[in-house]
Protein backbone atom coordinates (compact mmCIF):
# COMPACT_ATOMS: atom_id res chain seq x y z
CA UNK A 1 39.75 5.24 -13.66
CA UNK A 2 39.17 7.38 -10.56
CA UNK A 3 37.32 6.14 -7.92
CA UNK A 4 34.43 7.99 -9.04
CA UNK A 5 34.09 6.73 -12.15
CA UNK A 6 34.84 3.32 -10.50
CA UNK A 7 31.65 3.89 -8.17
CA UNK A 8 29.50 4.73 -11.25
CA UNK A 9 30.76 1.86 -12.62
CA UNK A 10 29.78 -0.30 -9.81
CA UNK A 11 26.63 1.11 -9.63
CA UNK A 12 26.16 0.39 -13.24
CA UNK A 13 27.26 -3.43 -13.44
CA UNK A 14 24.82 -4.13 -9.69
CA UNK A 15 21.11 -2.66 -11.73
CA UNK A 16 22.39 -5.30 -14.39
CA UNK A 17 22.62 -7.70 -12.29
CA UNK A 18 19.13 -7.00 -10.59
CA UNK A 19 17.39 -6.02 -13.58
CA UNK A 20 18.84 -9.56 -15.27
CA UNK A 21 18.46 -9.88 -18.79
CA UNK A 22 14.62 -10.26 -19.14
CA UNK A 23 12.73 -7.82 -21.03
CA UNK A 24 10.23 -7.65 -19.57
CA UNK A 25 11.80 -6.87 -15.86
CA UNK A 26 9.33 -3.56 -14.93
CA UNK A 27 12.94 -2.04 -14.20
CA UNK A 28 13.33 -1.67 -17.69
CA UNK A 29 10.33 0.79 -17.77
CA UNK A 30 10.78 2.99 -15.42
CA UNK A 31 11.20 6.72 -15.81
CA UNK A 32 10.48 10.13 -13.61
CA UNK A 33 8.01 12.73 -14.78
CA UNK A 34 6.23 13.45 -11.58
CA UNK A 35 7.47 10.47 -9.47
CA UNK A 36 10.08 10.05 -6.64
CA UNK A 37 11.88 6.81 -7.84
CA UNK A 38 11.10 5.89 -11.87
CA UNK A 39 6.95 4.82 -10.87
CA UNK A 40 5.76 6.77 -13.72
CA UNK A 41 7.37 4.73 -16.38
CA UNK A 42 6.94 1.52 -13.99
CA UNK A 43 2.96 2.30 -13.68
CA UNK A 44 2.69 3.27 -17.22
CA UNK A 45 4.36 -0.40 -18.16
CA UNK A 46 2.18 -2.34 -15.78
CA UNK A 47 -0.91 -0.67 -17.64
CA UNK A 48 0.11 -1.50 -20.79
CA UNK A 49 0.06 -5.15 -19.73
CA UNK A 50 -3.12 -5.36 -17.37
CA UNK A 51 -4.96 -2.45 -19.58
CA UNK A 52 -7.00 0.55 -18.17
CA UNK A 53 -10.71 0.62 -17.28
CA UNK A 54 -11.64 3.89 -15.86
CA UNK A 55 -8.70 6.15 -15.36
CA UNK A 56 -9.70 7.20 -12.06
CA UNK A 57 -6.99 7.69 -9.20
CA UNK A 58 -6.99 7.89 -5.26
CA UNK A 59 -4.26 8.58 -3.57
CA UNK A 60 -3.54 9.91 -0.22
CA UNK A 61 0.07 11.31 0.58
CA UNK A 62 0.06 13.59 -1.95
CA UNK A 63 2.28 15.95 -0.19
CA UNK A 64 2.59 18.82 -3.00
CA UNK A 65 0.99 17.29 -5.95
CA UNK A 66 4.41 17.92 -7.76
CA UNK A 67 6.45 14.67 -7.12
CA UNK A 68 4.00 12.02 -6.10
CA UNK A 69 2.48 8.41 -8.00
CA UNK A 70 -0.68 9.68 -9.89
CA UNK A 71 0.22 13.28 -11.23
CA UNK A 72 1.74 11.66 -14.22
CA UNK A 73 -1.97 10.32 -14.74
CA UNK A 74 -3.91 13.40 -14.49
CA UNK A 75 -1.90 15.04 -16.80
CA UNK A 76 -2.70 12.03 -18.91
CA UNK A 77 -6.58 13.07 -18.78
CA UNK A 78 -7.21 11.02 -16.23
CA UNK A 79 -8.98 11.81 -12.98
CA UNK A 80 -9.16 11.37 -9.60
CA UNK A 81 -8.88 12.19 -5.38
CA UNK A 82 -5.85 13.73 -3.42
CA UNK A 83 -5.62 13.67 0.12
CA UNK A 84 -2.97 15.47 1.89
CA UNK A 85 -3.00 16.05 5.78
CA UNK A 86 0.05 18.53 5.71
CA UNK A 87 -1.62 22.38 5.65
CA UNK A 88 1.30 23.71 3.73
CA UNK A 89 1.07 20.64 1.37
CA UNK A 90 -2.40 21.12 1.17
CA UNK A 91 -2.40 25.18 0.57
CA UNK A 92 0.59 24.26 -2.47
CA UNK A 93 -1.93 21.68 -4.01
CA UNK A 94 -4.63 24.34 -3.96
CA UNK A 95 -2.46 26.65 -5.83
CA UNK A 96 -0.49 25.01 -8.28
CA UNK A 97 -4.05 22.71 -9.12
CA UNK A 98 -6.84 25.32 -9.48
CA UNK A 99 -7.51 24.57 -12.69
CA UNK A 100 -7.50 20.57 -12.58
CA UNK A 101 -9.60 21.56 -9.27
CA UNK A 102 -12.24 23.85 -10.71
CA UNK A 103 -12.50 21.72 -13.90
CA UNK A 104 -13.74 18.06 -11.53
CA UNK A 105 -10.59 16.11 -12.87
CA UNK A 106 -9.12 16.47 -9.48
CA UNK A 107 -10.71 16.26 -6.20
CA UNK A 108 -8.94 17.73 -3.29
CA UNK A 109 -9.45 16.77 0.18
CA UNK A 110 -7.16 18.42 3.46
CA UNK A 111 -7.64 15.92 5.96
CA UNK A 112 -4.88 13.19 7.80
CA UNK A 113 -6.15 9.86 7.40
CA UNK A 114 -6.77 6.59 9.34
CA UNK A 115 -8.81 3.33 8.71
CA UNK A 116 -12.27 4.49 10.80
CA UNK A 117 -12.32 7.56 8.32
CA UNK A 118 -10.81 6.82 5.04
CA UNK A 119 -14.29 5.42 3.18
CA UNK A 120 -16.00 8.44 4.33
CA UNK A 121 -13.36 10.67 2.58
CA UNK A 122 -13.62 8.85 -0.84
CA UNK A 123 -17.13 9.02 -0.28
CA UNK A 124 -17.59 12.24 0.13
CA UNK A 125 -15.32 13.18 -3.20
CA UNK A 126 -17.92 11.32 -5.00
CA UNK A 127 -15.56 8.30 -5.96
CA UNK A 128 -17.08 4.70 -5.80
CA UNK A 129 -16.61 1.03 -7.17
CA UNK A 130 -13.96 0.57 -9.03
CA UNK A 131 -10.98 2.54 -10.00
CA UNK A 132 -7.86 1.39 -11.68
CA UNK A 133 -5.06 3.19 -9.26
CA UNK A 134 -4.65 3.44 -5.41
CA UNK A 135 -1.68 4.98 -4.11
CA UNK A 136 -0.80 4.61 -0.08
CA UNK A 137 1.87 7.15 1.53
CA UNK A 138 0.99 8.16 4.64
CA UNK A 139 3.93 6.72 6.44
CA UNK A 140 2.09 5.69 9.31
CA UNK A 141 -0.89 2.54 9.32
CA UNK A 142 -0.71 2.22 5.49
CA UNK A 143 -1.70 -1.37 6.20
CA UNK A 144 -4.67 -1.18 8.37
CA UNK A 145 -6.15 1.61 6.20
CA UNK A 146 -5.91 -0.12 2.94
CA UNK A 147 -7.41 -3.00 4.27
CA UNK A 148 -10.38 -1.10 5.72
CA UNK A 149 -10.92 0.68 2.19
CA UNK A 150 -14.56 -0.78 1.06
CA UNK A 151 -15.92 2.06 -0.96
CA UNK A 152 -13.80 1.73 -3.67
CA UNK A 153 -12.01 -1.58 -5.72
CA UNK A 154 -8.52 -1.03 -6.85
């Protein structure tokens, strides 16, 4: 065996060992469709167990729209609210989602976030009560604005 092989192997034997031998481990589930790291297959899983009220999303980090946590769900039927600060981020979600856009199963706000604003912004995409996905990535106060989110329930 060369020592790639033996590094593939390695890899191989340490996710069995943290994925264990449970079933029902959410490791298990995951797989990439629109995702960074297997969180489609991982989300899908965890709403097969809990079940799905109103397929509405928010999440904010979108970057592109093309590898982030809730594009897997709109193209699933359900809907929701992107915010991206980035303008070239922003200008690439305006492209590439025109049609999700112009048809109200995606709302599209340009605007960097922060706890004193982030109710106004769902608020003013017309998203309210509760929703049955939240998604936090803007790599900077992710705490303090998810705990000043009151518009919406998660």
């Amino acid at each position: 065996m060369n020592k790639q092989d033996s590094v593939i192997e390695q890899i191989k034997q340490d996710r069995k060992i943290r994925a264990g031998d449970d079933p029902r481990r959410l490791e298990h589930f995951g797989f990439k469709v629109h995702s960074q790291s297997d969180e489609d297959g991982i989300i899908e899983e965890i709403f097969n167990r809990i079940g799905i009220k109103s397929q509405v999303f928010v999440e904010f980090g979108a970057e592109t729209g093309r590898e982030n946590n809730s594009h897997y769900l709109l193209e699933k039927g359900w809907t929701g609210l992107w915010i991206e600060s980035l303008p070239d981020y922003a200008q690439a979600i305006r492209a590439n989602y025109q049609d999700a856009i112009g048809e109200g199963r995606l709302k599209f706000i340009e605007a960097a976030v922060n706890a004193e604003n982030i109710n106004d912004l769902i608020q003013s995409a017309g998203i309210t009560g509760e929703i049955d996905f939240l998604s936090v990535d803007i790599d900077s106060n992710d705490y303090y604005v998810y705990e000043a989110i009151s518009v919406i329930q998660p």
